[in-house]
Protein backbone atom coordinates (compact mmCIF):
# COMPACT_ATOMS: atom_id res chain seq x y z
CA UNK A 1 -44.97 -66.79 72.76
CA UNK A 2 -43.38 -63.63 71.47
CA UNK A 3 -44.10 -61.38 74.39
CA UNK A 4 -41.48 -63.17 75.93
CA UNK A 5 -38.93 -62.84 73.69
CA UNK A 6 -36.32 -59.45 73.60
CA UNK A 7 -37.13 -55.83 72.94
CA UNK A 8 -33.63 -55.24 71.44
CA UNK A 9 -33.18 -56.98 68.84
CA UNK A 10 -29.59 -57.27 68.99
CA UNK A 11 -30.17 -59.90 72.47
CA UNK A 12 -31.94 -62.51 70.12
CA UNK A 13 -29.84 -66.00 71.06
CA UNK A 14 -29.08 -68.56 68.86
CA UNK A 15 -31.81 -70.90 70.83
CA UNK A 16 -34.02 -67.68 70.22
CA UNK A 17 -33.51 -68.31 66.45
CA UNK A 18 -33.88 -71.42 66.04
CA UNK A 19 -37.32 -71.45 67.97
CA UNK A 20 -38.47 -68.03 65.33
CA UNK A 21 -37.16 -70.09 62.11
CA UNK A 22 -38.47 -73.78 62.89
CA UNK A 23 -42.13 -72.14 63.71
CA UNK A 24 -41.87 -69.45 61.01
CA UNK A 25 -45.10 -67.96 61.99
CA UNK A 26 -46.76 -66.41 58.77
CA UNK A 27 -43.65 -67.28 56.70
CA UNK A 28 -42.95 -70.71 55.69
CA UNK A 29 -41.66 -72.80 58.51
CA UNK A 30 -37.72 -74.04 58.26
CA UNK A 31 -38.22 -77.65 60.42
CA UNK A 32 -34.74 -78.98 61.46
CA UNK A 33 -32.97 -76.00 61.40
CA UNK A 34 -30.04 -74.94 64.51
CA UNK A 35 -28.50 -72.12 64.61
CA UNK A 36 -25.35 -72.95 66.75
CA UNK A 37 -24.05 -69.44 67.47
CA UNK A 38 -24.84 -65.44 66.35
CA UNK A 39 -23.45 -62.32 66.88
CA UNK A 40 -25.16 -59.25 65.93
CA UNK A 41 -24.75 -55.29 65.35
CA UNK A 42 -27.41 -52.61 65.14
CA UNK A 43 -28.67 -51.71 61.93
CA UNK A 44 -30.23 -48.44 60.60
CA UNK A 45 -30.58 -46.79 64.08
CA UNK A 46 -30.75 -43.37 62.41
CA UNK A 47 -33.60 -43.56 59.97
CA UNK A 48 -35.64 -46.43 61.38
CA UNK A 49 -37.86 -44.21 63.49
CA UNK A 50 -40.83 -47.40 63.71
CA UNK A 51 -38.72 -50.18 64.20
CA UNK A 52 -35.24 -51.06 65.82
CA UNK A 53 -33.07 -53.44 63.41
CA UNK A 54 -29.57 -55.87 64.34
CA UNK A 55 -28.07 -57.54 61.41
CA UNK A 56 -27.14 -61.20 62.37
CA UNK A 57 -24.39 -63.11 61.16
CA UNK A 58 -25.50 -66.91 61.96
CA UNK A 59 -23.93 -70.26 62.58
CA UNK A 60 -25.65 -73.23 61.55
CA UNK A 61 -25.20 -76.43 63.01
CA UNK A 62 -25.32 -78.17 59.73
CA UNK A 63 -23.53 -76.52 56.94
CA UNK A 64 -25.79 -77.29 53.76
CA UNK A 65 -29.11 -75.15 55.48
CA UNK A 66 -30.67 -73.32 52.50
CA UNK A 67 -30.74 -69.98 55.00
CA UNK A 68 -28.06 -67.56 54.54
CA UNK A 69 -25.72 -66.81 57.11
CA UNK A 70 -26.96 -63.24 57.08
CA UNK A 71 -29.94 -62.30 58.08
CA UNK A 72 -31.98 -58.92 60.07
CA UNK A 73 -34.20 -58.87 62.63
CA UNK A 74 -36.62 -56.43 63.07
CA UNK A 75 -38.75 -55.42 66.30
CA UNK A 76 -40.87 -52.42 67.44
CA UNK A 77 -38.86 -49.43 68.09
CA UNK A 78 -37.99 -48.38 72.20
CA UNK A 79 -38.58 -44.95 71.16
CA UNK A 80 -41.59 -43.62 73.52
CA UNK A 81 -42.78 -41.48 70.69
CA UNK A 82 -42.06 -43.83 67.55
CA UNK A 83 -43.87 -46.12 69.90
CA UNK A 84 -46.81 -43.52 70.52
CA UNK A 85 -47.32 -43.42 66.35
CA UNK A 86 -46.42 -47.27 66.00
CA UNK A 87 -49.29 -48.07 67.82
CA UNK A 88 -51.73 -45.48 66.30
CA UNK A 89 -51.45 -46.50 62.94
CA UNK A 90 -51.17 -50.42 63.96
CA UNK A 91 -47.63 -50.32 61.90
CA UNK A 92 -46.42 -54.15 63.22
CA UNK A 93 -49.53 -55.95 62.19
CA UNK A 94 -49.22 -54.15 58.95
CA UNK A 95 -46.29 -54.97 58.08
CA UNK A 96 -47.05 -58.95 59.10
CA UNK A 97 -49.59 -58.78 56.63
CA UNK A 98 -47.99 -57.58 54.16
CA UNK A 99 -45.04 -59.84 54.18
CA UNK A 100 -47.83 -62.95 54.72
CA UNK A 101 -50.76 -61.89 51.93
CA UNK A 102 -49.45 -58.98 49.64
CA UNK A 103 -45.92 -59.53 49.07
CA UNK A 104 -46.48 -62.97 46.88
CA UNK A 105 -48.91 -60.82 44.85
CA UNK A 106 -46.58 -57.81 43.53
CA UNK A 107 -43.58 -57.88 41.25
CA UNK A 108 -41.52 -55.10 43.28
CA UNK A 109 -38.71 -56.47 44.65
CA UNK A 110 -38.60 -57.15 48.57
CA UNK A 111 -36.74 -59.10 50.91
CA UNK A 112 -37.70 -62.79 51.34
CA UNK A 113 -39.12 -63.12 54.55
CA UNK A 114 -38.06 -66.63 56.92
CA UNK A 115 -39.71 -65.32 60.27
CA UNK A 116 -43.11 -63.20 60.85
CA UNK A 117 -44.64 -63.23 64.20
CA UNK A 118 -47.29 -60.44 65.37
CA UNK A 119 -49.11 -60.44 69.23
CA UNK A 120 -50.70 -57.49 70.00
CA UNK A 121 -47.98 -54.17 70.22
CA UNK A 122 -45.60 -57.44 69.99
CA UNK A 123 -43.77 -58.40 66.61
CA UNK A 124 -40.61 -60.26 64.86
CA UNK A 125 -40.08 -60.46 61.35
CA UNK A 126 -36.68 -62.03 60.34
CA UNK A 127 -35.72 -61.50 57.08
CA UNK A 128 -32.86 -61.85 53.90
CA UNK A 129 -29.71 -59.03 54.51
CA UNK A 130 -29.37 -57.98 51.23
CA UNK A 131 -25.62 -56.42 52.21
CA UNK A 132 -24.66 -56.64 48.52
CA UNK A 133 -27.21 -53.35 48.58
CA UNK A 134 -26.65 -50.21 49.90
CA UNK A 135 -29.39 -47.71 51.37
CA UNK A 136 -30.36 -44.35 49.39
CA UNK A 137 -29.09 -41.17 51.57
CA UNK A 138 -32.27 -39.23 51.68
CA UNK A 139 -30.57 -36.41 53.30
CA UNK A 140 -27.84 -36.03 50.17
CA UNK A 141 -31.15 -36.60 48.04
CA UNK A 142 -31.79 -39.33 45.40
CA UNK A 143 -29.68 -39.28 41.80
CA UNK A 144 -31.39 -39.02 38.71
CA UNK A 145 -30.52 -42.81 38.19
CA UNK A 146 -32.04 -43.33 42.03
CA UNK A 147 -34.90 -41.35 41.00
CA UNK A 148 -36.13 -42.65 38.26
CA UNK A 149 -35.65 -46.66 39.63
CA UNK A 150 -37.79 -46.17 43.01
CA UNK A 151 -40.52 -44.20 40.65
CA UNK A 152 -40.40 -47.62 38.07
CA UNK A 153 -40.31 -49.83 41.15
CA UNK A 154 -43.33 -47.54 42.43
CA UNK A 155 -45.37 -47.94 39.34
CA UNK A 156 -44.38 -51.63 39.55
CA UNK A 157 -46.28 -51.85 43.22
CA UNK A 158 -49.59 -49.92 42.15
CA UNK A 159 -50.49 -51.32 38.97
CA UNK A 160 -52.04 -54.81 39.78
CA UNK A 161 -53.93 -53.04 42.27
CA UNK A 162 -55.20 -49.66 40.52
CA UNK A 163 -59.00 -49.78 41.32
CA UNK A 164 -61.75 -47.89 40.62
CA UNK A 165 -63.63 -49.91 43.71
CA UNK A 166 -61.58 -52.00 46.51
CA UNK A 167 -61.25 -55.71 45.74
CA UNK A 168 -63.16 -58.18 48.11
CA UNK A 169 -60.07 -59.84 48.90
CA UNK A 170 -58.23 -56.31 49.81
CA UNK A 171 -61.19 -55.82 52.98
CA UNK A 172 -58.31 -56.25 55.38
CA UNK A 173 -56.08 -53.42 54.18
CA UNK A 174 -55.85 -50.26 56.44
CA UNK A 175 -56.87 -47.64 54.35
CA UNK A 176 -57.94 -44.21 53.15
CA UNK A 177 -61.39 -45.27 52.89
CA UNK A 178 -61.73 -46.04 56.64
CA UNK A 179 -64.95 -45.13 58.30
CA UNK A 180 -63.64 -43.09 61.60
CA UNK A 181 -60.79 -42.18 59.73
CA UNK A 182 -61.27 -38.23 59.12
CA UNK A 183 -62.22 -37.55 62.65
CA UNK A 184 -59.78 -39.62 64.48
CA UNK A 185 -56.76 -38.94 62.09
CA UNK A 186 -57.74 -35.04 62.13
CA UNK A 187 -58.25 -34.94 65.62
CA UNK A 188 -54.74 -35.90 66.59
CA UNK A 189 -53.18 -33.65 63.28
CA UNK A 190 -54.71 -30.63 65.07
CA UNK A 191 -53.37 -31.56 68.56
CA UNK A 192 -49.98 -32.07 67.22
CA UNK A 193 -49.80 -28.44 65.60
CA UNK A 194 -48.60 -26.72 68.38
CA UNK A 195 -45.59 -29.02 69.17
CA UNK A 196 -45.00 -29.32 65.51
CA UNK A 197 -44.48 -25.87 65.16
CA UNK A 198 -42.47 -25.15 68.00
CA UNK A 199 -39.95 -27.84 67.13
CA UNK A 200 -39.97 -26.90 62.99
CA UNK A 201 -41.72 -23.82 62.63
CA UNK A 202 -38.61 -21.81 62.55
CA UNK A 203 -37.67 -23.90 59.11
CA UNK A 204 -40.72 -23.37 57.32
CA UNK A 205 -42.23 -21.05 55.08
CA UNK A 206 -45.14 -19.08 56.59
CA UNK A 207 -47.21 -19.39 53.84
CA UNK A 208 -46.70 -23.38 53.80
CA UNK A 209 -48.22 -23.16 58.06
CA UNK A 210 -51.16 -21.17 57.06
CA UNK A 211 -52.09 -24.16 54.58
CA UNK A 212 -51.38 -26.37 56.78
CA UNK A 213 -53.57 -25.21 59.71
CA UNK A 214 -56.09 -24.50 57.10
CA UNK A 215 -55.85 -28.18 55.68
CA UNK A 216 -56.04 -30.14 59.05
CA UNK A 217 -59.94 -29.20 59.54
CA UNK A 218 -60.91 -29.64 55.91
CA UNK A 219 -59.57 -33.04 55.49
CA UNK A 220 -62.38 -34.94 54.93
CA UNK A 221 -62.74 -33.16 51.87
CA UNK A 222 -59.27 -34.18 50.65
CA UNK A 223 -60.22 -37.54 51.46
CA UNK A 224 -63.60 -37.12 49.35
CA UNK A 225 -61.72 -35.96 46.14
CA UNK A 226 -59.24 -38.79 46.56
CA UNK A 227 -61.60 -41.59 47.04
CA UNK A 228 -63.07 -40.66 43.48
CA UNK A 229 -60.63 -42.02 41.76
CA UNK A 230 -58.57 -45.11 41.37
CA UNK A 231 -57.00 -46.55 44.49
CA UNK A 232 -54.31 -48.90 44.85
CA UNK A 233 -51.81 -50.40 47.67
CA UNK A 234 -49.52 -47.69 48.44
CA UNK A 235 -46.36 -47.88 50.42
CA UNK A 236 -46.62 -44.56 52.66
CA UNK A 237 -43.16 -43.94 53.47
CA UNK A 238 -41.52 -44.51 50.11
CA UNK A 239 -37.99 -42.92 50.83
CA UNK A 240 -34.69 -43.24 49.98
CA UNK A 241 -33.88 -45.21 53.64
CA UNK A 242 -36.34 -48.06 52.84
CA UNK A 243 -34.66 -48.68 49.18
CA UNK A 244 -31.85 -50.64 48.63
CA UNK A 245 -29.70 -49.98 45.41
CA UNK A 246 -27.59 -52.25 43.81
CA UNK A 247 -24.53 -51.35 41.74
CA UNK A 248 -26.31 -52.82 38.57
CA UNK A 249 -29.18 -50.77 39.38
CA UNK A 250 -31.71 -53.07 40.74
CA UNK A 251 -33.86 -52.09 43.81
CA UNK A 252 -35.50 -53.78 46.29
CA UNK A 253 -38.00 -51.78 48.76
CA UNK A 254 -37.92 -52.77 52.38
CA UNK A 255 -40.55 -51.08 55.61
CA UNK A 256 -43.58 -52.14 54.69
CA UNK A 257 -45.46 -51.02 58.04
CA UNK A 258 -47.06 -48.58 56.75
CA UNK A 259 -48.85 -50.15 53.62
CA UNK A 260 -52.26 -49.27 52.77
CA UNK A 261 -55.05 -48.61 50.24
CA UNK A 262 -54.87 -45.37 49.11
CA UNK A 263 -53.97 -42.97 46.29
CA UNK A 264 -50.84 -44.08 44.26
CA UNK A 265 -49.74 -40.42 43.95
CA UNK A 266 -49.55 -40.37 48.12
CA UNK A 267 -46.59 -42.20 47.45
CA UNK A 268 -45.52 -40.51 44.58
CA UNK A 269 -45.60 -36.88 46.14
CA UNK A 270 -43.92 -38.53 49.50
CA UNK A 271 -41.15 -39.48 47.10
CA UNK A 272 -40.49 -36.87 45.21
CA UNK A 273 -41.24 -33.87 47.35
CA UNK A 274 -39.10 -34.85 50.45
CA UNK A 275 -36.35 -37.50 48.85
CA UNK A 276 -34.53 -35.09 46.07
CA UNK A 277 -33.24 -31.69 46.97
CA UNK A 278 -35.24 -29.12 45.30
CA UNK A 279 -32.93 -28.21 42.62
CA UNK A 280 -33.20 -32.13 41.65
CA UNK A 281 -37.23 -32.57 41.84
CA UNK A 282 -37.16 -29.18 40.12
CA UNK A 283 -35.56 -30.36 37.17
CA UNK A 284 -36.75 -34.15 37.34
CA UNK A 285 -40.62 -33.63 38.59
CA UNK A 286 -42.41 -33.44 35.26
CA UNK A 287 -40.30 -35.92 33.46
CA UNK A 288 -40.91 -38.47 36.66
CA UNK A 289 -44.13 -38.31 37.03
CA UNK A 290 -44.55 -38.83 33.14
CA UNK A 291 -42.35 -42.01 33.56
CA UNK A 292 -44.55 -43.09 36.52
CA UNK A 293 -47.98 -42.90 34.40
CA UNK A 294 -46.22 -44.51 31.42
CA UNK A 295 -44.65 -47.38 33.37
CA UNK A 296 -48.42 -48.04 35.21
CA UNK A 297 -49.92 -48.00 31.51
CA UNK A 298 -47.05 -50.26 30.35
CA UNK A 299 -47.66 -52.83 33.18
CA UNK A 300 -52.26 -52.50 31.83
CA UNK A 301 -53.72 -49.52 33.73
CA UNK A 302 -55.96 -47.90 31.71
CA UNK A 303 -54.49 -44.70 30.58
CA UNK A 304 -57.68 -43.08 30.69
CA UNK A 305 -57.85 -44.03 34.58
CA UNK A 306 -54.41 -42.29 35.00
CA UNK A 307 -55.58 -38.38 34.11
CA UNK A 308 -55.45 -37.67 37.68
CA UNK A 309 -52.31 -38.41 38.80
CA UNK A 310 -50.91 -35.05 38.60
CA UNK A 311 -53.46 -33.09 40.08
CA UNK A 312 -53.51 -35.75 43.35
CA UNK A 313 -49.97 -35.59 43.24
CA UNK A 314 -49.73 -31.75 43.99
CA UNK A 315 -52.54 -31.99 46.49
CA UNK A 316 -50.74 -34.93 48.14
CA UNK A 317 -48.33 -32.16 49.16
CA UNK A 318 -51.13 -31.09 52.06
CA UNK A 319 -51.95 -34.67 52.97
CA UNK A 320 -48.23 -35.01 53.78
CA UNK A 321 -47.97 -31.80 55.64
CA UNK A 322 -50.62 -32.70 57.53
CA UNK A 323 -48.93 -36.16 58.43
CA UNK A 324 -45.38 -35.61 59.47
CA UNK A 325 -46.57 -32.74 61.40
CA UNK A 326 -48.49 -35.31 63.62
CA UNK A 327 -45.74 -37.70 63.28
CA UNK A 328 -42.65 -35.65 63.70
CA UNK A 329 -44.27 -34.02 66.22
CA UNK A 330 -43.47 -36.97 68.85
CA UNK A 331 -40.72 -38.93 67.32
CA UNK A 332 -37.46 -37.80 69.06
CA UNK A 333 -34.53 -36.33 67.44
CA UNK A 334 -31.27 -38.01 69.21
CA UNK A 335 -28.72 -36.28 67.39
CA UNK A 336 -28.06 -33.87 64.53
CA UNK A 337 -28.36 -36.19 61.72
CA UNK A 338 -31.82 -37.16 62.80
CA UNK A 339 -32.90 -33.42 63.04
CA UNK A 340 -31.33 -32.56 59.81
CA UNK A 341 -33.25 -35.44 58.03
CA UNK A 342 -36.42 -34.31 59.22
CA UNK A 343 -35.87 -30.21 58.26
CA UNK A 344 -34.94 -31.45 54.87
CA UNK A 345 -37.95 -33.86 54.62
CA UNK A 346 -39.72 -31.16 55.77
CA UNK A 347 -38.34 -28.46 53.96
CA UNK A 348 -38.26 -29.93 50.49
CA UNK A 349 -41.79 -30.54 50.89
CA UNK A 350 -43.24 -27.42 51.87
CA UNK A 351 -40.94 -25.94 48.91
CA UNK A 352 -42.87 -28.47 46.84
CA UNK A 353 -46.07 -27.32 47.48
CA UNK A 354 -45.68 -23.57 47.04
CA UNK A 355 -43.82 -24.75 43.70
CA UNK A 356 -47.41 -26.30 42.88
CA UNK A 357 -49.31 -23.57 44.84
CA UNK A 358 -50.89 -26.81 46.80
CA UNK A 359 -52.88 -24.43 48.84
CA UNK A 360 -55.58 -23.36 45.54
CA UNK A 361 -56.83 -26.87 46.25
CA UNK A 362 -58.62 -25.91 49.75
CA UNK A 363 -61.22 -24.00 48.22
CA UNK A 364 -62.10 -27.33 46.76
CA UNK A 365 -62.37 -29.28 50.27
């Protein structure tokens, strides 16, 4: 059982792994297998806010195993607040899912998975270190090259699920189409304000808080506008920190807690708007988006079921708002990198949406 097992994730023991590896869980099960000694260093403790990560270098027993030596470990964060949001939006079983039923079924690259395990508040997913990859810095903001890779890579996740009506076999997904979802999610947006804007309001335009107080109680009708049109599996916190670059430019996309079926220009505005510094998503915005809708009718969506990307994209901008300021409103800031990543998140993407004048859309809602 699980529940028994660590909290850090850096006291896993090697008789820890080889119980996790041997069972597999929902990942395919490695019989046989000893792990005869590991030693193991945090990983990503500044911009995993849902999850705390150790890298592990392993020891096998016998020398011809077909695991690598290498491998991370990832279990709920210890964070009271990342906790609080973890277990609101049901991140951990999430992300079990995805590695078990939707990760055979897309062509974006992600980590092989050799451990998933999920009781409960309760889960361990052990999976490849790809070390020959190195993490975007959302804070510096993503290159042009960067850029235009995680939007190809993004096109590459939503087009074999672009949907008009949600598959039978998708019933299990979390998504924007939940019954409950308006009141529950809006409810806890509106409590959040307050704290939100004590911590950030001092950052943010005025103009971008007046939409956003204005948003929270109309967002049923945000979800209305989204629901009629195509839906697809969308990441939801497609950043720079859960992308892994290569040198040749290959990507693989890791943090799939937060997947779910919803608009594929959630992620898009997510990406843009808080992951390249203004003057970059100035200059890059139009031509991006462009590449996204060519790269989803490229890989057989309908162009004619793509004419609403841009519009959702800009009204994303208030769906986002509306998120981080419940989210960020709990999650703790440690140190000054933390807080820094979040103003710029945050700033970018309130510059964002006055760039698009995001706010016109309310009247709609």
């Amino acid at each position: 059982m699980i529940e028994d097992l660590p909290e850090d994730p850096t006291e896993f023991t090697s008789e820890h792994l080889t119980w996790l590896l041997r069972d597999g869980g929902l990942a395919s099960p490695n019989p046989g297998v000893a792990v005869s000694s590991v030693t193991s260093e945090p990983l990503a403790a500044e911009s995993a806010f849902l999850g705390s990560l150790a890298r592990l270098h392993v020891t096998w027993e016998v020398n011809d195993t077909n695991l690598p030596d290498r491998l991370v470990i990832k279990v709920p964060t210890q964070d009271p607040g990342g906790r609080q949001v973890g277990e609101m939006l049901n991140v951990w079983r999430r992300e079990s899912e995805f590695y078990f039923r939707l990760a055979p079924l897309i062509t974006t690259p992600v980590p092989t998975c050799r451990a998933n395990f999920v009781e409960g508040n309760k889960s361990v997913l052990i999976l490849d270190d790809l070390h020959h990859a190195s993490p975007g810095d959302q804070l510096r903001g993503a290159s042009p090259d960067e850029a235009h890779a995680a939007v190809e890579a993004l096109a590459q996740l939503h087009a074999p699920f672009w949907t008009t009506s949600r598959p039978s076999n998708l019933d299990w997904v979390p998504g924007i189409d939940a019954s409950g979802l308006v009141n529950g999610l809006g409810q806890a947006m509106s409590a959040s304000l307050p704290r939100f804007v004590e911590r950030f309001g001092d950052v943010l335009p005025a103009q971008g808080l007046e939409w956003l107080h204005s948003f929270v109680p109309l967002l049923g009708g945000w979800q209305n506008n989204l629901l009629s049109n195509p839906l697809t599996i969308a990441h939801a916190d497609y950043r720079l920190a859960n992308m892994l670059f290569e040198d040749n430019g290959n990507i693989t996309v890791i943090d799939w807690q937060t997947a779910m079926f919803s608009g594929g220009a959630t992620d898009l505005s997510f990406f843009l708007a808080t992951n390249l510094s203004v003057d970059t998503r100035r200059s890059l915005e139009s031509e991006l988006i462009g590449a996204y809708v060519e790269k989803l009718v490229g890989l057989g969506v309908d162009r004619g079921a793509t004419g609403h990307v841009r519009e959702d994209y800009q009204q994303a901008h208030l769906w986002w708002m509306g998120m981080l300021a419940n989210n960020l409103s709990t999650i703790d800031t440690p140190d000054d990198e933390s807080r820094n990543l979040f103003e710029a998140m945050l700033t970018r993407l309130y510059s964002a949406a006055l760039d698009a004048d995001s706010g016109r859309f309310l009247a709609d809602y």
